[in-house]
C-alpha atoms as a PDB file:
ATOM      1  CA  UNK A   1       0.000   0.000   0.000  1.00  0.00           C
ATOM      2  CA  UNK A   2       1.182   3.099  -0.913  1.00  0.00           C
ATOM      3  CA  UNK A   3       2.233   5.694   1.589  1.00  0.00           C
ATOM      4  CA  UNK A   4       1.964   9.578   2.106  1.00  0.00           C
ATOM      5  CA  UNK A   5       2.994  12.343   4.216  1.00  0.00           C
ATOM      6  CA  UNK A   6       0.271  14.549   4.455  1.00  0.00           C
ATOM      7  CA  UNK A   7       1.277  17.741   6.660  1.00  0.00           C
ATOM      8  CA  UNK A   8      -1.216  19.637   8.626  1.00  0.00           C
ATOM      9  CA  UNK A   9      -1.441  22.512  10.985  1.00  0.00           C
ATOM     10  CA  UNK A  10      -3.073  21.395  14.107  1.00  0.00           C
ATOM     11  CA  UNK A  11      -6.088  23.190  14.260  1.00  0.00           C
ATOM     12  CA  UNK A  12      -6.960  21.942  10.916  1.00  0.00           C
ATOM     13  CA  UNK A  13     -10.296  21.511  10.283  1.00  0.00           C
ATOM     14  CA  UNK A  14      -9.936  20.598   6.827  1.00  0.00           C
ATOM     15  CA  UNK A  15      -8.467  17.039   8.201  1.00  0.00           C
ATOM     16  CA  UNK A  16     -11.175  14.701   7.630  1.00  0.00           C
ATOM     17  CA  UNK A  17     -11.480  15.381   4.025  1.00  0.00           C
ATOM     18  CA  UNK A  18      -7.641  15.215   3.101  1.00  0.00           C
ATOM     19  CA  UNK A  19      -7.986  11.664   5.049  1.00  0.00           C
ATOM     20  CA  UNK A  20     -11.146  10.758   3.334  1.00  0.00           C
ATOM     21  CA  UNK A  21      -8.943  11.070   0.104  1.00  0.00           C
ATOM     22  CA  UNK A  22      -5.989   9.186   0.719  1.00  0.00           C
ATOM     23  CA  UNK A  23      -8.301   6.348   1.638  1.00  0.00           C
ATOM     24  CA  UNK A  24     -10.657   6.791  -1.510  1.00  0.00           C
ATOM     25  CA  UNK A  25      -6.821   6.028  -3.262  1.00  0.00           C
ATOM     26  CA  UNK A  26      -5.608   3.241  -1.091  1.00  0.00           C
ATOM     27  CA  UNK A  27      -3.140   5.287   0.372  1.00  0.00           C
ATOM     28  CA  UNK A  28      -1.688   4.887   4.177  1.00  0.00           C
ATOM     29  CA  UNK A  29      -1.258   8.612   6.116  1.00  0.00           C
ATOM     30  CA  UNK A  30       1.672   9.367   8.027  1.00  0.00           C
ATOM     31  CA  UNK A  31      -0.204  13.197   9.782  1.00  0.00           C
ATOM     32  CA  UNK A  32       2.919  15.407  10.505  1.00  0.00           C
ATOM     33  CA  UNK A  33       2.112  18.367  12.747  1.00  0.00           C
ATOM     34  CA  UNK A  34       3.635  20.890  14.674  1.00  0.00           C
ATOM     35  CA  UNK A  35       2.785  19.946  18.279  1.00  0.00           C
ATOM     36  CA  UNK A  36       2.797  16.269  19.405  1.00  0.00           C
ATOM     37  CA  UNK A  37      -0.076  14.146  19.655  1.00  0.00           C
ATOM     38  CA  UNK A  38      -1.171  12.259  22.771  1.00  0.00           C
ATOM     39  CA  UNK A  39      -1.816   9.251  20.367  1.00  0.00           C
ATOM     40  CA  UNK A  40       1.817   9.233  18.736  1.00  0.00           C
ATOM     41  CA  UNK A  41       3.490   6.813  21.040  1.00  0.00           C
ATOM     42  CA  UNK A  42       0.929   4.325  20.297  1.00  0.00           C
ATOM     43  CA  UNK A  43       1.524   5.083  16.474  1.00  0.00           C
ATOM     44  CA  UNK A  44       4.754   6.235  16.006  1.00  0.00           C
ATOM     45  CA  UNK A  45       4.523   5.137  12.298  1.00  0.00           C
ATOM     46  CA  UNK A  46       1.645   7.316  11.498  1.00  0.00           C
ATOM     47  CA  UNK A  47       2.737  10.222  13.393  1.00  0.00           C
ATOM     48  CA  UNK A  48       5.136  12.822  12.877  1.00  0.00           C
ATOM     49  CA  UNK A  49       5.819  15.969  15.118  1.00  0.00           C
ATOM     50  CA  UNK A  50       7.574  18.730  12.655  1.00  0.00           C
ATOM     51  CA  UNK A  51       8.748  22.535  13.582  1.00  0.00           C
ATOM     52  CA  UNK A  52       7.290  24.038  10.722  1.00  0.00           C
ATOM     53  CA  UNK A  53       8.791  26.918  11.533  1.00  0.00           C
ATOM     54  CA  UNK A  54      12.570  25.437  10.386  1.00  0.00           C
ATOM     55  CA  UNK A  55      12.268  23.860   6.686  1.00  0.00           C
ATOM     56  CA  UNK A  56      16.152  22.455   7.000  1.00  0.00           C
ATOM     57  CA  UNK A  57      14.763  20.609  10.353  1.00  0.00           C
ATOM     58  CA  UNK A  58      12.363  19.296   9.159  1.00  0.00           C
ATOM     59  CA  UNK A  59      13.483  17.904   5.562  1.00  0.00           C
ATOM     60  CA  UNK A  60      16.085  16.354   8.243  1.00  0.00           C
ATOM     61  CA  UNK A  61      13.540  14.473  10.360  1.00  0.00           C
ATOM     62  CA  UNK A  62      11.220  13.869   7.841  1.00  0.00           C
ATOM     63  CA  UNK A  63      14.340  12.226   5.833  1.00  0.00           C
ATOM     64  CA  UNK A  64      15.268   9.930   8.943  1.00  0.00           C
ATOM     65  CA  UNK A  65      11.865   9.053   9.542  1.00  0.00           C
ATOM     66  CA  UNK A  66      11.481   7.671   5.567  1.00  0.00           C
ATOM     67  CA  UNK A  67      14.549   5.600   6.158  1.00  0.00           C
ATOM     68  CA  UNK A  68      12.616   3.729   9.131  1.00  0.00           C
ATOM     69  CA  UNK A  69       9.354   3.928   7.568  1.00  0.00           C
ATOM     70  CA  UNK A  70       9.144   4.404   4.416  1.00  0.00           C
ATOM     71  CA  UNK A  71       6.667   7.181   2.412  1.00  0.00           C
END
């Protein structure tokens, strides 16, 4: 199955739809935001915690995570 990064603010409310989409297309979600979720130790392969704020850091930790899991 293929596998996206789909990056969101967290007050999104536009969520459900983007989520709705990638499963319409058979595609797995990794959700990258920029404050942790309570949930992401229980899916650490589905969720990403990015400072949106620092492009370089985050090209960096999204690269690292893609070696582990790949998207």
């Amino acid at each position: 199955m293929p596998r996206v990064l789909l990056l969101l603010p967290t007050t999104s409310y536009r969520t459900p739809d983007f989520l709705e989409a990638a499963a319409r297309l058979g595609a797995e979600v990794v959700v990258a935001s920029e404050q942790a979720s309570t949930m992401e130790a229980m899916n650490p392969g589905g969720l990403l915690t990015l400072d949106f704020r620092n492009p370089a850091v985050c090209a960096r930790t999204v690269a690292a995570f893609a070696a582990q899991r790949p998207i």
